[in-house]
C-alpha atoms as a PDB file:
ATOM      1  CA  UNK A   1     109.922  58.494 121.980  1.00  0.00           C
ATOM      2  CA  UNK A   2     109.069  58.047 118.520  1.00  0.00           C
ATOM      3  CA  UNK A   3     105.179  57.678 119.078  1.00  0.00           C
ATOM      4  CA  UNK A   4     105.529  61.635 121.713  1.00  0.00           C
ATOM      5  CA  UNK A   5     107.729  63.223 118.676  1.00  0.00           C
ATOM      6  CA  UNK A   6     104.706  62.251 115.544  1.00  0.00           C
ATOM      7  CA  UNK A   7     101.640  63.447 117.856  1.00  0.00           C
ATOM      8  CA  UNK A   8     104.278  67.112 118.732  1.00  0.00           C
ATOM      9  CA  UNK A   9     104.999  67.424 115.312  1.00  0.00           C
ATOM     10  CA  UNK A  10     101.047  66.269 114.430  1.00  0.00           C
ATOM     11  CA  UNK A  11      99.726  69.044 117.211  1.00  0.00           C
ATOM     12  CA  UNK A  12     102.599  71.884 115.846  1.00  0.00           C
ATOM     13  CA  UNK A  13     100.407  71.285 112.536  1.00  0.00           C
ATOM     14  CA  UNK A  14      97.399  71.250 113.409  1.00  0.00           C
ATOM     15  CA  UNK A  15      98.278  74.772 115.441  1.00  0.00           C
ATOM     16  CA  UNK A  16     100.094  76.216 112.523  1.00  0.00           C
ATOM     17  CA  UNK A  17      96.890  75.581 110.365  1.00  0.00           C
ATOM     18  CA  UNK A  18      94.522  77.428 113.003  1.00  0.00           C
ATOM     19  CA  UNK A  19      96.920  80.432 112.925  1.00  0.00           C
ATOM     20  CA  UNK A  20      96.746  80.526 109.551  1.00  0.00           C
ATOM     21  CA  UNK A  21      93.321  79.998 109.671  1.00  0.00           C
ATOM     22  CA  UNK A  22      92.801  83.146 112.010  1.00  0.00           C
ATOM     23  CA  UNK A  23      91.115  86.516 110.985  1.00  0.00           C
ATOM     24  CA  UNK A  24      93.559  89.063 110.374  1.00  0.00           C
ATOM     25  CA  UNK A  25      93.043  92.860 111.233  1.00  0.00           C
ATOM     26  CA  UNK A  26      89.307  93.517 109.843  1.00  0.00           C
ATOM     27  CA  UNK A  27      88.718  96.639 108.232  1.00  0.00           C
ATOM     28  CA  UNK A  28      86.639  99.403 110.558  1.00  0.00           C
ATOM     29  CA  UNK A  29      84.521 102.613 109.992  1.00  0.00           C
ATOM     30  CA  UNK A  30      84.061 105.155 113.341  1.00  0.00           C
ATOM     31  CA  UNK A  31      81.495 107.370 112.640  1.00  0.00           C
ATOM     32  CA  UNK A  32      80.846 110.567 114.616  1.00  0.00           C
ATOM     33  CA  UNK A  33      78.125 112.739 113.969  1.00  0.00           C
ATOM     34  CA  UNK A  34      78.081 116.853 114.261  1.00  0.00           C
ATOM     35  CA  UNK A  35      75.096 118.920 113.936  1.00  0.00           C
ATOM     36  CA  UNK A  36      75.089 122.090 113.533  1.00  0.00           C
ATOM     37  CA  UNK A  37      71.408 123.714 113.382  1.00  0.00           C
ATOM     38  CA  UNK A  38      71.730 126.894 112.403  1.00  0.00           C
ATOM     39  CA  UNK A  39      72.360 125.427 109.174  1.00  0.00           C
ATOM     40  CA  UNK A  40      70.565 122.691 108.688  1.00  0.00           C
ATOM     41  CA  UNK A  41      73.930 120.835 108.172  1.00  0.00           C
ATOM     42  CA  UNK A  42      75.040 117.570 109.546  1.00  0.00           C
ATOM     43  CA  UNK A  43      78.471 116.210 109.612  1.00  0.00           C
ATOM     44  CA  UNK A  44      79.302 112.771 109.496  1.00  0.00           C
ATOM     45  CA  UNK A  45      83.170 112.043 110.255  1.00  0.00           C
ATOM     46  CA  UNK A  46      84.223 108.077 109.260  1.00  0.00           C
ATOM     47  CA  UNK A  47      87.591 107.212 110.631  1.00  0.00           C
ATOM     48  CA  UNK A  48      88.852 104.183 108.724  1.00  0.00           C
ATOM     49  CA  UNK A  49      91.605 101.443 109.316  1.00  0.00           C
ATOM     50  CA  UNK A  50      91.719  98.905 106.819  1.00  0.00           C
ATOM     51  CA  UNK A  51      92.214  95.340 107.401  1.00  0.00           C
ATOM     52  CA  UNK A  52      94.984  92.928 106.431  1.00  0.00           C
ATOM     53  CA  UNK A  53      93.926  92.952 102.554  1.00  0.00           C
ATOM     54  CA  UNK A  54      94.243  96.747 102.568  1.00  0.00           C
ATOM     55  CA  UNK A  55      90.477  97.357 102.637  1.00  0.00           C
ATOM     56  CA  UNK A  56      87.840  98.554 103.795  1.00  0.00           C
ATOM     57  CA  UNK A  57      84.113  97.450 103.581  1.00  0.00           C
ATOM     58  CA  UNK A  58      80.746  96.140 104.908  1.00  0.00           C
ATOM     59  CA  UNK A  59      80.644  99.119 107.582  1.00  0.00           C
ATOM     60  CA  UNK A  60      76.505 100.479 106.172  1.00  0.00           C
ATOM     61  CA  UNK A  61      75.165 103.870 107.863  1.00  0.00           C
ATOM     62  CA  UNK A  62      71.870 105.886 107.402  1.00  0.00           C
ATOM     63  CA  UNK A  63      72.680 109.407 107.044  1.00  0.00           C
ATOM     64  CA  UNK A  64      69.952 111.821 107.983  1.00  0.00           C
ATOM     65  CA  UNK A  65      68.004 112.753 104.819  1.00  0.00           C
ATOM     66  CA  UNK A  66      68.884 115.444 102.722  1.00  0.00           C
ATOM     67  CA  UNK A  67      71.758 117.020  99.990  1.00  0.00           C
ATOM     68  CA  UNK A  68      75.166 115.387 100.268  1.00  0.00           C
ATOM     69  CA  UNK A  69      77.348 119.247  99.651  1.00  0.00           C
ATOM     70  CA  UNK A  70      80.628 118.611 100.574  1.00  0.00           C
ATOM     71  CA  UNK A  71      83.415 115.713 100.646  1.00  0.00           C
ATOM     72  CA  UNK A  72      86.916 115.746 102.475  1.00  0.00           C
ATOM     73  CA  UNK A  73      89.698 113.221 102.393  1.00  0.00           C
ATOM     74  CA  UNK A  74      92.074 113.509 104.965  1.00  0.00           C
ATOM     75  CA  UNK A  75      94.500 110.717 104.738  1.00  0.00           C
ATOM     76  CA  UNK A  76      96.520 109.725 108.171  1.00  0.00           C
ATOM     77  CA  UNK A  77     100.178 110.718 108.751  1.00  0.00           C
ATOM     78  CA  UNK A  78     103.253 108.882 109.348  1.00  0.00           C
ATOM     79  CA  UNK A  79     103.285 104.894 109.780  1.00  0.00           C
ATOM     80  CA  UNK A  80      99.628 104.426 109.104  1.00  0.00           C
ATOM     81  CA  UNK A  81      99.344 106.828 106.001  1.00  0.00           C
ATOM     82  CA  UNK A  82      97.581 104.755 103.287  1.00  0.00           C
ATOM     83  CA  UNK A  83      99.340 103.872  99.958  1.00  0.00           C
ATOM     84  CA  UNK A  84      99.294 106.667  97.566  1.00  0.00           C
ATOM     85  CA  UNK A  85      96.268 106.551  94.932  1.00  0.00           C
ATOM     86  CA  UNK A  86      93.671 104.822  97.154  1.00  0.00           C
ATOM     87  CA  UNK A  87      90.272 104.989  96.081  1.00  0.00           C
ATOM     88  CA  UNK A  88      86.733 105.183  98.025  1.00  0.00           C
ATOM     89  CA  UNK A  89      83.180 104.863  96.937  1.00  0.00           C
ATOM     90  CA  UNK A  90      80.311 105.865  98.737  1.00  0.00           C
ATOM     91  CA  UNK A  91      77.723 102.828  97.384  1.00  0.00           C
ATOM     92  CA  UNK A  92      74.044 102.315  98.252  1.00  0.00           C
ATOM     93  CA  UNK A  93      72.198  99.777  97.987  1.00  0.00           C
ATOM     94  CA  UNK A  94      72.175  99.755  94.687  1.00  0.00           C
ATOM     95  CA  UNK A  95      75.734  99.900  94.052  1.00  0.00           C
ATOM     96  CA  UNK A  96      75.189 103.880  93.135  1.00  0.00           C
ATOM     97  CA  UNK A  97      78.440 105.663  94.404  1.00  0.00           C
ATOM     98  CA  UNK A  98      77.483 108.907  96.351  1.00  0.00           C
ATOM     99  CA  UNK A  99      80.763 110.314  96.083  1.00  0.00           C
ATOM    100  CA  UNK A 100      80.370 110.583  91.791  1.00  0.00           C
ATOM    101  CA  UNK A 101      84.042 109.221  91.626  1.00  0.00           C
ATOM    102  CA  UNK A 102      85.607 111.635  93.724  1.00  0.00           C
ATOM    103  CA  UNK A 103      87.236 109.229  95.768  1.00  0.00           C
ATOM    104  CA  UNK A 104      89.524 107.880  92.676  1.00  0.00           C
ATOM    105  CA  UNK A 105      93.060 107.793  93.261  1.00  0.00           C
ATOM    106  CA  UNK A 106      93.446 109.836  96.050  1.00  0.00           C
ATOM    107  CA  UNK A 107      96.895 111.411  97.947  1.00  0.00           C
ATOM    108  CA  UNK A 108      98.450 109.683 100.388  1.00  0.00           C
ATOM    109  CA  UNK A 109      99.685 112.425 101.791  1.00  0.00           C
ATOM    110  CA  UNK A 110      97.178 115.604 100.959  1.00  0.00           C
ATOM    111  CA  UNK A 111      93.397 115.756 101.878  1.00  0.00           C
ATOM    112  CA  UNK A 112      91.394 116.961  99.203  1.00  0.00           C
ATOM    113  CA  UNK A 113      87.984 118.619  99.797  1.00  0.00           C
ATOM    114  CA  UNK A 114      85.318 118.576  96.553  1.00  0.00           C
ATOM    115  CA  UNK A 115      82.427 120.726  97.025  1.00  0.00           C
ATOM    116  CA  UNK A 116      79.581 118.499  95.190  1.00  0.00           C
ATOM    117  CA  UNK A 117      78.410 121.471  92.342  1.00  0.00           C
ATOM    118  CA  UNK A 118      74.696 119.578  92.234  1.00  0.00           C
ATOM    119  CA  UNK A 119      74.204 118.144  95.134  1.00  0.00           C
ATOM    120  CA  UNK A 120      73.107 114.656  95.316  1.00  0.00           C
ATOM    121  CA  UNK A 121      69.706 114.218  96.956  1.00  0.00           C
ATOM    122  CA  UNK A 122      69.623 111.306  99.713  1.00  0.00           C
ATOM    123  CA  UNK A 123      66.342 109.660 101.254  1.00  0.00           C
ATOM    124  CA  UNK A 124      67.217 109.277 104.570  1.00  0.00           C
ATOM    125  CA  UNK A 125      65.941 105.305 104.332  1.00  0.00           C
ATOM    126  CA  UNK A 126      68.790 103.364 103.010  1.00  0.00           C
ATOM    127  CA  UNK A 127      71.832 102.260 103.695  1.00  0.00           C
ATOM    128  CA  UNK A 128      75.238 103.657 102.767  1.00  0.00           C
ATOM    129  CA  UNK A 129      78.466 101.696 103.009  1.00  0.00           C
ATOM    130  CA  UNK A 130      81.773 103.265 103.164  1.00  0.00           C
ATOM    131  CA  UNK A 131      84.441 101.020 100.911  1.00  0.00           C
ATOM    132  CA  UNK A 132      88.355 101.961 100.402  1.00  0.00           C
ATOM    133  CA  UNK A 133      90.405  99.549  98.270  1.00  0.00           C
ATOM    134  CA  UNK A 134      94.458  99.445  97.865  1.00  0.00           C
ATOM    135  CA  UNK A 135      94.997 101.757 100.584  1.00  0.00           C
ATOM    136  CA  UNK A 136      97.562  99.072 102.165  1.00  0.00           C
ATOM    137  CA  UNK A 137      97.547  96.897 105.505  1.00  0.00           C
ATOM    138  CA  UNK A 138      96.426  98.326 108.591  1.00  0.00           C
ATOM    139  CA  UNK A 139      96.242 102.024 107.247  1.00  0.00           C
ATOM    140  CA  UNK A 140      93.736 104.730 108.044  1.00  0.00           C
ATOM    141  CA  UNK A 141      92.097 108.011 106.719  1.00  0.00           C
ATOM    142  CA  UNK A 142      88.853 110.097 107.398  1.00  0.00           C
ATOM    143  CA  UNK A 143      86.220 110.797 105.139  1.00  0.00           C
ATOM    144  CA  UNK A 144      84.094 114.340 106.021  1.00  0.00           C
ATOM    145  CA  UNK A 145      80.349 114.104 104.606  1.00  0.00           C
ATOM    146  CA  UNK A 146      77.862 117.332 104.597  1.00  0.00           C
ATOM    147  CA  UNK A 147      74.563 116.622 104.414  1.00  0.00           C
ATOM    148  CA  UNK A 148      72.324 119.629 104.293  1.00  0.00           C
ATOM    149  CA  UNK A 149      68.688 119.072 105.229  1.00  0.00           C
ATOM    150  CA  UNK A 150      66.054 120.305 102.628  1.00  0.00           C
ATOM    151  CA  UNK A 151      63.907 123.204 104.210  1.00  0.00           C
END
């Protein structure tokens, strides 16, 4: 009896450790794209849900090429609202953040729209990576980017 309770108690331990050991929630960027020709402008829309940590990272796009113009924050409602003054940063490869800051200590409750006054030019080659930090556990938002494509 003694020998069947060390191996349970041995095998609870060992399965404790795994769970622990377990991913939690990762952090996730859905990206939909609108185009809308008339005006050379393209939309990209990146629904977010942060992981366990609160965060959100490693999620790298290629925009078409052109101006970045516009920026919206819309932060989700209810239960999965993030924690109020999140922040997101736009970076390249480089570590350059597209967004110029304007993703600093945002609402949690109010989207905010910034139309870029010079807009930034982007190549169309590399990579940008969407990145939201202390927005809290399993919470979501969407970013709105405008890229307008040079004549």
């Amino acid at each position: 009896m003694t020998r069947t309770l060390r191996i349970g108690v041995l095998v609870g331990v060992v399965l404790a450790l795994l769970l622990q050991a377990s991913p939690q929630a990762v952090g996730t960027v859905t990206i939909t794209v609108t185009t809308a020709s008339d005006i050379r402008t393209t939309r990209y829309s990146l629904a977010w849900v942060s992981d366990a940590s609160g965060n959100v990272n490693t999620n790298p796009f290629t925009p078409v090429q052109g101006q970045l113009t516009q920026i919206k924050f819309i932060p989700d409602g209810g239960g999965t609202a993030p924690t109020a003054l999140y922040d997101v940063v736009l970076n390249d490869a480089n570590g350059i953040d597209y967004l110029g800051g304007a993703g600093a200590n945002l609402s949690a409750t109010v989207s905010t729209q910034v139309r870029v006054a010079a807009p930034l030019l982007y190549d169309g080659v590399s990579t940008l990576d969407l990145n939201v930090t202390n927005s809290g556990v399993s919470k979501g938002g969407t970013v709105q980017l405008w890229f307008q494509k040079s004549p």
